[in-house]
Structure formats: structure tokens, C-alpha cells
C-alpha atoms as a PDB file:
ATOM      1  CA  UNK A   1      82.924  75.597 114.817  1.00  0.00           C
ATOM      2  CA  UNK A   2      85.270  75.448 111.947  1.00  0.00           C
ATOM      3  CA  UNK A   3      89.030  74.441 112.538  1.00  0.00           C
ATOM      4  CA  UNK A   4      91.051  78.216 111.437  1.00  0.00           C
ATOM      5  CA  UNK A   5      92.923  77.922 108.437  1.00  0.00           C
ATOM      6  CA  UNK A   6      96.718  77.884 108.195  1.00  0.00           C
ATOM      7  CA  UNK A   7      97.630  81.224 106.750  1.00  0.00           C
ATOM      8  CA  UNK A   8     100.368  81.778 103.633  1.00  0.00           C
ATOM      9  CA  UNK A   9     103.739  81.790 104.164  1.00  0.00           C
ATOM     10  CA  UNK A  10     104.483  85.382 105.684  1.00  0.00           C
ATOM     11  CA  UNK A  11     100.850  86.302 106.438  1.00  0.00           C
ATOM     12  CA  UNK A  12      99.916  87.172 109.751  1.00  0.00           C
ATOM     13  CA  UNK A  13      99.865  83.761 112.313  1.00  0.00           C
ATOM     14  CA  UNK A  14      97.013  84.683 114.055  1.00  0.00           C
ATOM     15  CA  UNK A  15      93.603  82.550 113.337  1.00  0.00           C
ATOM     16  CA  UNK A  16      90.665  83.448 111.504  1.00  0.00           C
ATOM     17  CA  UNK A  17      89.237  84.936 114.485  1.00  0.00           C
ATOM     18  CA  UNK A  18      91.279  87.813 113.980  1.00  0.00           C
ATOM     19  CA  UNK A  19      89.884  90.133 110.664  1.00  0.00           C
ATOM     20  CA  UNK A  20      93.277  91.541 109.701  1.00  0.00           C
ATOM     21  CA  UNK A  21      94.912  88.373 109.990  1.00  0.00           C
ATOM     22  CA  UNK A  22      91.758  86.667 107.873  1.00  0.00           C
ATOM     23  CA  UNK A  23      92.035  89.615 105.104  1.00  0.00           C
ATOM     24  CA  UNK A  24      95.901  89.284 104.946  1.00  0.00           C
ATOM     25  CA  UNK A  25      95.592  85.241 104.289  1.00  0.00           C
ATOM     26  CA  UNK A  26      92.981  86.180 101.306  1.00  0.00           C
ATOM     27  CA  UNK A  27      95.859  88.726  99.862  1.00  0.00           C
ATOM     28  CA  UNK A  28      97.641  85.663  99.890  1.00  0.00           C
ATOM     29  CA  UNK A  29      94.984  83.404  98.166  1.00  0.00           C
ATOM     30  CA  UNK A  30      94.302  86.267  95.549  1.00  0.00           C
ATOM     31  CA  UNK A  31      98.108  86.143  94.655  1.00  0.00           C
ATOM     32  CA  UNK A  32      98.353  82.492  94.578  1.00  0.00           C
ATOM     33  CA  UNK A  33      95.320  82.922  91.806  1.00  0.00           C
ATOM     34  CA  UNK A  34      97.176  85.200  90.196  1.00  0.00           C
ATOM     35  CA  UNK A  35      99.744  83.040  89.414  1.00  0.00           C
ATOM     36  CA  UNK A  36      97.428  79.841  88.653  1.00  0.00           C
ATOM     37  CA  UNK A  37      95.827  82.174  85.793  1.00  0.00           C
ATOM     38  CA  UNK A  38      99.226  83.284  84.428  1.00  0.00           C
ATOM     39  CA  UNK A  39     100.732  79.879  84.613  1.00  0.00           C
ATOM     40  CA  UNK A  40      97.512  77.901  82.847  1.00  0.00           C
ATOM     41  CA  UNK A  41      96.300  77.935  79.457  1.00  0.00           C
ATOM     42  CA  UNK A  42      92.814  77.309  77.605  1.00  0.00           C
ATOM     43  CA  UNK A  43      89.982  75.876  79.852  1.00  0.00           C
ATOM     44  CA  UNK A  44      92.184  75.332  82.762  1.00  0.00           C
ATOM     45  CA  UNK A  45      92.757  79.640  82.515  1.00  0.00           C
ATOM     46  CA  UNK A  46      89.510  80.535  82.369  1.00  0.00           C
ATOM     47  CA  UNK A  47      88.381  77.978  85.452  1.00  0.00           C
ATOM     48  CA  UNK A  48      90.922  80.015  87.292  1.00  0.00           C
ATOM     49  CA  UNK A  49      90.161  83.027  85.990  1.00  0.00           C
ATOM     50  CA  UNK A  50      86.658  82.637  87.128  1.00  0.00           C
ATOM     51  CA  UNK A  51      87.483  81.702  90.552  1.00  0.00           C
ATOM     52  CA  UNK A  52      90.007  84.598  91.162  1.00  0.00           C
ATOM     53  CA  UNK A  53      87.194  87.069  90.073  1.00  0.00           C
ATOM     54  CA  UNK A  54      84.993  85.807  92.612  1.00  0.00           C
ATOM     55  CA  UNK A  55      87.277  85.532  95.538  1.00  0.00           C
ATOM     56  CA  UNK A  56      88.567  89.629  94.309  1.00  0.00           C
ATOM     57  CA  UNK A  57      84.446  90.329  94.149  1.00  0.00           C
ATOM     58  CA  UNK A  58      83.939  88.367  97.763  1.00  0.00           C
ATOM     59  CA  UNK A  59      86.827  90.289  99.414  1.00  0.00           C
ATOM     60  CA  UNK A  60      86.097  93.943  97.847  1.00  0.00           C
ATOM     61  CA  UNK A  61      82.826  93.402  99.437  1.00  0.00           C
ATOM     62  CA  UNK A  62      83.630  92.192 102.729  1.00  0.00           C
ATOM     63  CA  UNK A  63      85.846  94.848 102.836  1.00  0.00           C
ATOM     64  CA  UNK A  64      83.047  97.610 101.573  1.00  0.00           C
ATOM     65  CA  UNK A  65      80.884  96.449 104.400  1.00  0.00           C
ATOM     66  CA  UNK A  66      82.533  95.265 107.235  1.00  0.00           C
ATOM     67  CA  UNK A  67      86.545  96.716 107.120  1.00  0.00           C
ATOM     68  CA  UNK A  68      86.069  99.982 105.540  1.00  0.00           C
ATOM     69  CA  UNK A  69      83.593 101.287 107.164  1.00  0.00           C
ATOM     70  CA  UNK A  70      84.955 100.496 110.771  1.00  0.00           C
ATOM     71  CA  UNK A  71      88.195 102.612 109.752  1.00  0.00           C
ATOM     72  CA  UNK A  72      86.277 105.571 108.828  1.00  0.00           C
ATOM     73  CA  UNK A  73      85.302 105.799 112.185  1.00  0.00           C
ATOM     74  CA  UNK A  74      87.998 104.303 114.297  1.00  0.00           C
ATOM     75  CA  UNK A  75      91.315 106.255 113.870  1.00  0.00           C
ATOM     76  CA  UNK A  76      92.357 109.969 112.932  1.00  0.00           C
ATOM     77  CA  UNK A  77      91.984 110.517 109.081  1.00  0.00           C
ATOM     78  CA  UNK A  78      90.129 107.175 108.286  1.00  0.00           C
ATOM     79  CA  UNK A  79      87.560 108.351 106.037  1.00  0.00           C
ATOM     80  CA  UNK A  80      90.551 109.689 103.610  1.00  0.00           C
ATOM     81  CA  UNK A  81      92.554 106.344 103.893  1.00  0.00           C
ATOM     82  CA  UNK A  82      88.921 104.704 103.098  1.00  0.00           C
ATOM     83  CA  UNK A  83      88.465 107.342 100.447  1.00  0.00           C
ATOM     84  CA  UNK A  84      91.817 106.476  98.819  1.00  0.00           C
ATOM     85  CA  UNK A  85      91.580 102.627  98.750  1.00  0.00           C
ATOM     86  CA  UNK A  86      88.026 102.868  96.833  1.00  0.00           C
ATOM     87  CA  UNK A  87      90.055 105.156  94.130  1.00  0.00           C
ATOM     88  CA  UNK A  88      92.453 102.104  94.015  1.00  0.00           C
ATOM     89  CA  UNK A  89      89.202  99.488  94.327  1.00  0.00           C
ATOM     90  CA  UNK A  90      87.092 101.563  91.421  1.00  0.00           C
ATOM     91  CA  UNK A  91      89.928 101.539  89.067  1.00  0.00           C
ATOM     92  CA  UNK A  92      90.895  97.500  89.400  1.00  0.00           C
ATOM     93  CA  UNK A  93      87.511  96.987  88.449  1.00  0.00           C
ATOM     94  CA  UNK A  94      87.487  98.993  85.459  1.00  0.00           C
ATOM     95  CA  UNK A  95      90.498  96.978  84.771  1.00  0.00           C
ATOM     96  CA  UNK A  96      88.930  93.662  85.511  1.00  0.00           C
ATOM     97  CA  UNK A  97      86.017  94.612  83.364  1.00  0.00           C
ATOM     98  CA  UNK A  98      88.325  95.063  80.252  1.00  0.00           C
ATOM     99  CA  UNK A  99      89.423  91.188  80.666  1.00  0.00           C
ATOM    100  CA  UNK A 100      85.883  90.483  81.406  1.00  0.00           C
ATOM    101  CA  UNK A 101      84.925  91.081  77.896  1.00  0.00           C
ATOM    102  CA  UNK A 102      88.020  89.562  76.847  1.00  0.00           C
ATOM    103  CA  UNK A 103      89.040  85.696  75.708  1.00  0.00           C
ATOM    104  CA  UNK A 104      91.429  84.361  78.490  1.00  0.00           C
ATOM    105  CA  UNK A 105      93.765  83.323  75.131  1.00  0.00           C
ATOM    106  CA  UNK A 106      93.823  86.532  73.796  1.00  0.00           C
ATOM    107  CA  UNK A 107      97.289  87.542  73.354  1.00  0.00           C
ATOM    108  CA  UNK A 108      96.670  90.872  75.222  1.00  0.00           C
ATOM    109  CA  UNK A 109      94.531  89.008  77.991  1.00  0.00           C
ATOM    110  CA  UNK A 110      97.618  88.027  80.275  1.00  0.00           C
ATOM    111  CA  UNK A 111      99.496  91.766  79.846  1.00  0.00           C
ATOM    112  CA  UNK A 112      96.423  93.383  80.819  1.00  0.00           C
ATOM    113  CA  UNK A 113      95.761  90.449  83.571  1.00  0.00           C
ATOM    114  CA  UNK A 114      99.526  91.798  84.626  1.00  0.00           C
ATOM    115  CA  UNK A 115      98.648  95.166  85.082  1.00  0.00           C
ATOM    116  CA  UNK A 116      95.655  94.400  87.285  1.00  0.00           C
ATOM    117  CA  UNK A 117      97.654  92.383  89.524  1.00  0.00           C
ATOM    118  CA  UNK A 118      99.824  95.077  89.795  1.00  0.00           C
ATOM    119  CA  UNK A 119      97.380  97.350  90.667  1.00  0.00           C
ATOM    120  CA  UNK A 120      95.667  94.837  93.018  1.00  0.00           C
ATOM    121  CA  UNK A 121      98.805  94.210  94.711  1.00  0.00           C
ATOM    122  CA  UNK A 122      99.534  98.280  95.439  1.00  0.00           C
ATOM    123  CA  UNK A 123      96.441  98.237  96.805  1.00  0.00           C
ATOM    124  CA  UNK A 124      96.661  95.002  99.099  1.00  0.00           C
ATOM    125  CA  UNK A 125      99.833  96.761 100.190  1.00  0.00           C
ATOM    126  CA  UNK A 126      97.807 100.076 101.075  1.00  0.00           C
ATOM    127  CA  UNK A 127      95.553  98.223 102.922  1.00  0.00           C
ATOM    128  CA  UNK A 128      97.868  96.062 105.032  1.00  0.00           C
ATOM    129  CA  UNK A 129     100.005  99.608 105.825  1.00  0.00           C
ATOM    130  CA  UNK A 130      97.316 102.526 106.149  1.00  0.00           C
ATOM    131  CA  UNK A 131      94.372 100.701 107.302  1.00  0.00           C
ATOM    132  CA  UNK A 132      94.563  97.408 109.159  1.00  0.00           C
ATOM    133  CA  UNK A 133      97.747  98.333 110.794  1.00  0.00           C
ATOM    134  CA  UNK A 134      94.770 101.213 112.247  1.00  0.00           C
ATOM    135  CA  UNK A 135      92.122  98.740 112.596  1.00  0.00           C
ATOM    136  CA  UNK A 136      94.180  96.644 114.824  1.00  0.00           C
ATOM    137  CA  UNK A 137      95.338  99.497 116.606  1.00  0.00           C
ATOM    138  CA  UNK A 138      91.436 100.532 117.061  1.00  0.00           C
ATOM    139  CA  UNK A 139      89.868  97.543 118.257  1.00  0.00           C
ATOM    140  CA  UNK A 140      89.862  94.924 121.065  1.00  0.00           C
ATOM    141  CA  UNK A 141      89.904  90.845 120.107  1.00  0.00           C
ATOM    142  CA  UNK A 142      86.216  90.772 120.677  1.00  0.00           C
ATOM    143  CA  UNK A 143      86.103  93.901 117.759  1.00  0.00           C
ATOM    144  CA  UNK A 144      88.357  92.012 116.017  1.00  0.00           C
ATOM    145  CA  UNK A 145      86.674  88.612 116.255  1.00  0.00           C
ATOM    146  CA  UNK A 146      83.191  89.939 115.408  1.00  0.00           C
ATOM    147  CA  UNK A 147      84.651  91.191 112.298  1.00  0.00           C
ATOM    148  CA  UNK A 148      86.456  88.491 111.174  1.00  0.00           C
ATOM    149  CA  UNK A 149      83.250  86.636 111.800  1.00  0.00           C
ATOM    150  CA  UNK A 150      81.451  88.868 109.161  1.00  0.00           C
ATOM    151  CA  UNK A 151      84.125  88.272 106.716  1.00  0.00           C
ATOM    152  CA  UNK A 152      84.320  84.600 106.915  1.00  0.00           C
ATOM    153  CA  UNK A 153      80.584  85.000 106.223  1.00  0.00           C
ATOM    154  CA  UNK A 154      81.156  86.266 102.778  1.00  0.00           C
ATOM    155  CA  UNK A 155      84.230  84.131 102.290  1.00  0.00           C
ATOM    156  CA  UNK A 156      81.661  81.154 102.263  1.00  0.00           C
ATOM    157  CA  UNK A 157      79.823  82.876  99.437  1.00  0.00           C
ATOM    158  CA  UNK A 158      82.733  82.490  97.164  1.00  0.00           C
ATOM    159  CA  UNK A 159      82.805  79.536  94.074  1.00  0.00           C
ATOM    160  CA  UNK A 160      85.733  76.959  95.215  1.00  0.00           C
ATOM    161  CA  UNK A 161      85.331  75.792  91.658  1.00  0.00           C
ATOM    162  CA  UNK A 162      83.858  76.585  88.762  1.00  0.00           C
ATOM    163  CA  UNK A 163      79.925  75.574  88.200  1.00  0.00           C
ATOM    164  CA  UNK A 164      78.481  73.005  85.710  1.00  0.00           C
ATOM    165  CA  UNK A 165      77.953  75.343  82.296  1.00  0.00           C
ATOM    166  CA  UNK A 166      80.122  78.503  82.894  1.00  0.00           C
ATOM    167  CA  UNK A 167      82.563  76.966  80.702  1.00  0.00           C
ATOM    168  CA  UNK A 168      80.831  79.319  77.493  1.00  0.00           C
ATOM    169  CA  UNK A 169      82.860  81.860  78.120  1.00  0.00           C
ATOM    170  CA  UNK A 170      84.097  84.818  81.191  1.00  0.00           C
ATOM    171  CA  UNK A 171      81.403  87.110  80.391  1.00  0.00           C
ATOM    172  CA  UNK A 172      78.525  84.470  81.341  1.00  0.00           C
ATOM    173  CA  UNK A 173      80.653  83.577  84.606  1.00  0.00           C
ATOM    174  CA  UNK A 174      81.260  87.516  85.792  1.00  0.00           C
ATOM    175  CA  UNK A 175      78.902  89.625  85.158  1.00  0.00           C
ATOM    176  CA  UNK A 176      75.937  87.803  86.325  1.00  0.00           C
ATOM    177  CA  UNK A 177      76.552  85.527  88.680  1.00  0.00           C
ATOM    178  CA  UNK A 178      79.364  87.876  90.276  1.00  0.00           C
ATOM    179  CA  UNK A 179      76.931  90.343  90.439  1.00  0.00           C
ATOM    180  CA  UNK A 180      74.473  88.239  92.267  1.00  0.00           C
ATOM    181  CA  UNK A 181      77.235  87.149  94.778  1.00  0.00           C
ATOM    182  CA  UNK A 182      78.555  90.215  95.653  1.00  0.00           C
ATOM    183  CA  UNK A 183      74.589  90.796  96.340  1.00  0.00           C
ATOM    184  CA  UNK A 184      74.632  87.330  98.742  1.00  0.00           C
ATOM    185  CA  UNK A 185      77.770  88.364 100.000  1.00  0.00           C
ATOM    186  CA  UNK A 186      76.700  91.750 101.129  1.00  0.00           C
ATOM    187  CA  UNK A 187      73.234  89.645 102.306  1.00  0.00           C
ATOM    188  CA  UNK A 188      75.689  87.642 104.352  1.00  0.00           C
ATOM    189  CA  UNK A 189      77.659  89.910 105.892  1.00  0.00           C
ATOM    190  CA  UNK A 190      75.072  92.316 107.484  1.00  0.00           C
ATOM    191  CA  UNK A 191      73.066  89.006 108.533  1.00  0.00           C
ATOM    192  CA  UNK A 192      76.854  88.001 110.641  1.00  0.00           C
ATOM    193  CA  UNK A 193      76.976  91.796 111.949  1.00  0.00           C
ATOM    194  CA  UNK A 194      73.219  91.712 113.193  1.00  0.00           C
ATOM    195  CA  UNK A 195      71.873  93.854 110.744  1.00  0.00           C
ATOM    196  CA  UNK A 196      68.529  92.780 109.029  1.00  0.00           C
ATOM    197  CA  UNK A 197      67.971  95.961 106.678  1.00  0.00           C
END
């Protein structure tokens, strides 16, 4: 079994057998990309880049299949909280498909990059406050655990670094090969939670 990470400063100290604690420390690693793609420049940008939009694409689709539909279920007015974060989910990735077609050296890549972490960020915030606060609420550790278990399941999926010959540009690292993940990922995830469909 795998030792639990150390979360972020000021994330949850509970171990990765804990989902809201997991989800929390990957709000952390998502802002910590953030700031790796606003603070690098040319090939060194777009390696980040790259690896930020498949960590966002990992989470969004842990969360899709394992967090959001739990909360629909599991507290008083879940399905409009769920309902409410998609909204906020659908429109980051209409923003993160503007930079996708997009050099990272652009001059308007990093002011539009700025905006979507902004909007990523509200939303992390809605999560943490209106739905895992719930979740935790809603659940035992053994709910919590089998969760988290499913989520560290698509966490594997994600790129640590960027592969041999996406260097030709974002569009040949995101659209496909994201694509494909968040298909693994989902793959992944129901394999965890039992499912075989």
C-alpha cells in the first residue's frame, strides 16, 4: 500500500484515505500549477501547461464520477449544489479550450490563463464550502475511504511529466490525449468503485 502524501500547507491533515482531504490536497497541486505556468516561459510553459490540464481533466472527472454524484444523494439540496458546480465546471472548460487553441507565448495566453484560474479557484472554493463540508457530514470513514480510493485511482491516470513528442504544440497534448484520459480515468474509477459497465 502506498505511503499517504503530505498535504499543502493549509489543506486538510488527514491522509489520502480520506476523499475530501485527497480532493483538497489536489486544489492545492492545481494552484501550485498555476503558478509554475505563470512564472515559466517558452517550452518550460507549455510542459506545465500540459501537465496542469491533465491534473484539472483527472480531477473534474474524479469528481463527475465518484464526488458529485454521492452529494446528489447524500444531503438536503445536493443535486442543486451538484447542479451549480457543473455550471462553474462547463464554463472553465470553455475557458480552457480558448488557451487550448492558443500559443502558451501569446501575449493574451497568460490574461486569459488568469481568468481561468480565477474561475477555477471560485469553484475549488464552492466545492470545499457547499459540498465536501456535506460529504463529510454524510458519510462514515469507510464511505470516505472507499471514495478516496476511487479518486486516487484516477489520480494515477494523470501525466507527471510531459511525454516524448507533445512538445509540437498544446493542441496535440489536450485534445487528444486528454480526451483519452479522462476516458481511462473514468475506466479507472468505476473499476475502484466495483462497477464493470
Amino acid at each position: 500500500m502506498p505511503e499517504p502524501r503530505t498535504p499543502r500547507a493549509g489543506a486538510d491533515r488527514a491522509p489520502d484515505n480520506d476523499v475530501v482531504a485527497l480532493l483538497i490536497r489536489q486544489h492545492g497541486d492545481i494552484r501550485n500549477l498555476f503558478d509554475e505556468v505563470e512564472a515559466a516561459t517558452g517550452a518550460e510553459r507549455r510542459d506545465a501547461f500540459h501537465r496542469l490540464v491533465a491534473l484539472l481533466a483527472v480531477h473534474e472527472t474524479a469528481e463527475e464520477e465518484v464526488v458529485h454524484p454521492f452529494a446528489r444523494r447524500a444531503f438536503p439540496g445536493g443535486a442543486d449544489v451538484v447542479k451549480d458546480r457543473l455550471e462553474e465546471e462547463r464554463a472553465a472548460k470553455e475557458t480552457l479550450s480558448d488557451l487550448d487553441s492558443m500559443d502558451t507565448d501569446d501575449a493574451e495566453f497568460l490574461p486569459r490563463l488568469r481568468a481561468l484560474r480565477t474561475d477555477v479557484q471560485e469553484h475549488a472554493r464552492a466545492e470545499e464550502r457547499y459540498e465536501f463540508t456535506h460529504i463529510r457530514r454524510s458519510t462514515d470513514v469507510t464511505g470516505l475511504a472507499a471514495m478516496a480510493k476511487a479518486v486516487r485511482a484516477a489520480e494515477a491516470m494523470a501525466p507527471t511529466r510531459p511525454h516524448p513528442g507533445v512538445e509540437s504544440g498544446v493542441a496535440n497534448a489536450v485534445l487528444g490525449p486528454v480526451a483519452a484520459l479522462m476516458d481511462r480515468t473514468k475506466d479507472a474509477v468505476r473499476h475502484a468503485m466495483g462497477k464493470r459497465d
